[in-house]
Protein backbone atom coordinates (compact mmCIF):
# COMPACT_ATOMS: atom_id res chain seq x y z
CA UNK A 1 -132.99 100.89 -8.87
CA UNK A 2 -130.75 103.50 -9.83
CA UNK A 3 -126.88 104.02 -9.11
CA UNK A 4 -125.29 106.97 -8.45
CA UNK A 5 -121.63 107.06 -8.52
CA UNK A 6 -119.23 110.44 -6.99
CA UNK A 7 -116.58 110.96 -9.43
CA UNK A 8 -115.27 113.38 -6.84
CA UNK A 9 -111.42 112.59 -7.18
CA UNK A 10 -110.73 114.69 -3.87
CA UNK A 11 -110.22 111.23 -1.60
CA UNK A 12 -107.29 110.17 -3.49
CA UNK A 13 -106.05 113.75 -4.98
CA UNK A 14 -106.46 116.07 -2.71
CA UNK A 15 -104.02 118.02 -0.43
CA UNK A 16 -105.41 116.55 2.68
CA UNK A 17 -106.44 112.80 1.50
CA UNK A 18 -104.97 110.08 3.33
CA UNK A 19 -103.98 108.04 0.21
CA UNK A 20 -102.32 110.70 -1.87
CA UNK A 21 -99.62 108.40 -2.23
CA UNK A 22 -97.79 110.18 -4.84
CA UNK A 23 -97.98 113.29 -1.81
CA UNK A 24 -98.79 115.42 -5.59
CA UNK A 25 -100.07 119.13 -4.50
CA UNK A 26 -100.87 122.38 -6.15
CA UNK A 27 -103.11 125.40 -6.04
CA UNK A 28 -104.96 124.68 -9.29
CA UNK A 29 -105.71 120.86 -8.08
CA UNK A 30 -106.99 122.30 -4.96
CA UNK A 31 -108.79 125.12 -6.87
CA UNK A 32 -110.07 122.39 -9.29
CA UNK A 33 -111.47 119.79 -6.47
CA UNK A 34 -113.29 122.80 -4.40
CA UNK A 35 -115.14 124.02 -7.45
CA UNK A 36 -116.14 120.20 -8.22
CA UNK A 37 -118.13 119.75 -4.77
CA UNK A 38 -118.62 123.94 -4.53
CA UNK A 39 -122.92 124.34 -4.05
CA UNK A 40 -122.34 125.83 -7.93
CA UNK A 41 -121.76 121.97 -8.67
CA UNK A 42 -125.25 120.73 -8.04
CA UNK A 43 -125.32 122.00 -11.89
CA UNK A 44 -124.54 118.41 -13.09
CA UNK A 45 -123.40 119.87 -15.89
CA UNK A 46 -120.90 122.75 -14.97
CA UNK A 47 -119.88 119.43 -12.16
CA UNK A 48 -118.54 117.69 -15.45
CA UNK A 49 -117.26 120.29 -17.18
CA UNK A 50 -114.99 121.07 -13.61
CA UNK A 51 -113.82 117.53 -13.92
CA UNK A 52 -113.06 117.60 -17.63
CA UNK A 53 -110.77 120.80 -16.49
CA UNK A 54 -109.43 118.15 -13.59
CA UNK A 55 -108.55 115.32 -15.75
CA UNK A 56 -106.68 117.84 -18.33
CA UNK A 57 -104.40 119.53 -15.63
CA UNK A 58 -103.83 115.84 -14.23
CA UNK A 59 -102.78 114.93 -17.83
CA UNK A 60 -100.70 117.78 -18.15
CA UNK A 61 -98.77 117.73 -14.82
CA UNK A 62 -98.52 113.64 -14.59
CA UNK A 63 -98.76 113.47 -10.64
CA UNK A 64 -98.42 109.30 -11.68
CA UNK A 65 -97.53 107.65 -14.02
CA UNK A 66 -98.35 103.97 -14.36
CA UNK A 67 -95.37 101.64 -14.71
CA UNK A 68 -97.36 97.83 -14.77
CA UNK A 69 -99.81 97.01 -16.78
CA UNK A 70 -101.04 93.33 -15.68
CA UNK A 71 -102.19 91.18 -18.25
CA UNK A 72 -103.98 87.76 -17.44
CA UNK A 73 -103.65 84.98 -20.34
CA UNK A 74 -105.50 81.71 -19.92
CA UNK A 75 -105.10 78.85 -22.15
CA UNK A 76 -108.10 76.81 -22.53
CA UNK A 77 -108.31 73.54 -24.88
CA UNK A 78 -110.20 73.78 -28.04
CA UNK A 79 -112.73 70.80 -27.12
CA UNK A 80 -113.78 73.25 -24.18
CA UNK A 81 -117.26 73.88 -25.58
CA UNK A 82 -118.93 77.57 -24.40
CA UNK A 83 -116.21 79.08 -22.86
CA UNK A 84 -116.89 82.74 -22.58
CA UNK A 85 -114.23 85.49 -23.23
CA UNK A 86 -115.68 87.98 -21.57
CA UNK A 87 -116.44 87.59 -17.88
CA UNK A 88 -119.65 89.48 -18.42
CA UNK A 89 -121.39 87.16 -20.61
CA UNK A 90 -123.68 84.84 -18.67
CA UNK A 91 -121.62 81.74 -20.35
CA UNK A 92 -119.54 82.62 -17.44
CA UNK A 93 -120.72 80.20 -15.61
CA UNK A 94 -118.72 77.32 -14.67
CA UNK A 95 -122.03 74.71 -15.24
CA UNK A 96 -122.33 75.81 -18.81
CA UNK A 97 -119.03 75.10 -19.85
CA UNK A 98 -118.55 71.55 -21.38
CA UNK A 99 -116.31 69.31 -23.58
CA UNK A 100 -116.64 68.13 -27.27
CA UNK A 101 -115.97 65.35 -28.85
């Protein structure tokens, strides 16, 4: 089965969105996010190319700024056999993991 995500920005950017916390507004965002869910947007691809045009003026008028970056380190000891470091891999799993001698 396929999954199809929005990448319509509008519930967090827009003028009216309840969690525009940095309360960021202009007329080109506005302009921006009506053109990316306009009935000219079923055109998947003039859809990204409005979006491209959203993420630049976002870049250039840096409504927020990040200011933490969290970063998780985990020691593990090196008889821990199959410990993954990727949470993707399927050595995830806390039954594969074992101990060497």
């Amino acid at each position: 089965m396929e999954r199809w995500y929005d990448p319509d920005p509008a519930g967090i950017h827009s003028r009216a969105a309840p969690f525009n916390y940095s309360h960021f507004v202009s007329d080109k965002n506005d302009e921006l996010l009506a053109a990316g869910v306009s009935t000219v947007a079923f055109d998947s691809e003039h859809r990204k190319k409005i979006f491209h045009e959203w993420q630049g003026n976002m870049v250039e008028e840096v409504p927020i700024a990040p200011t933490v970056y969290r970063y998780n380190l985990m020691g593990v000891n090196k008889r821990v056999v199959n410990y993954p470091l990727d949470s993707s891999s399927e050595n995830y799993l806390p039954w594969v993991l074992g101990v060497s001698e």
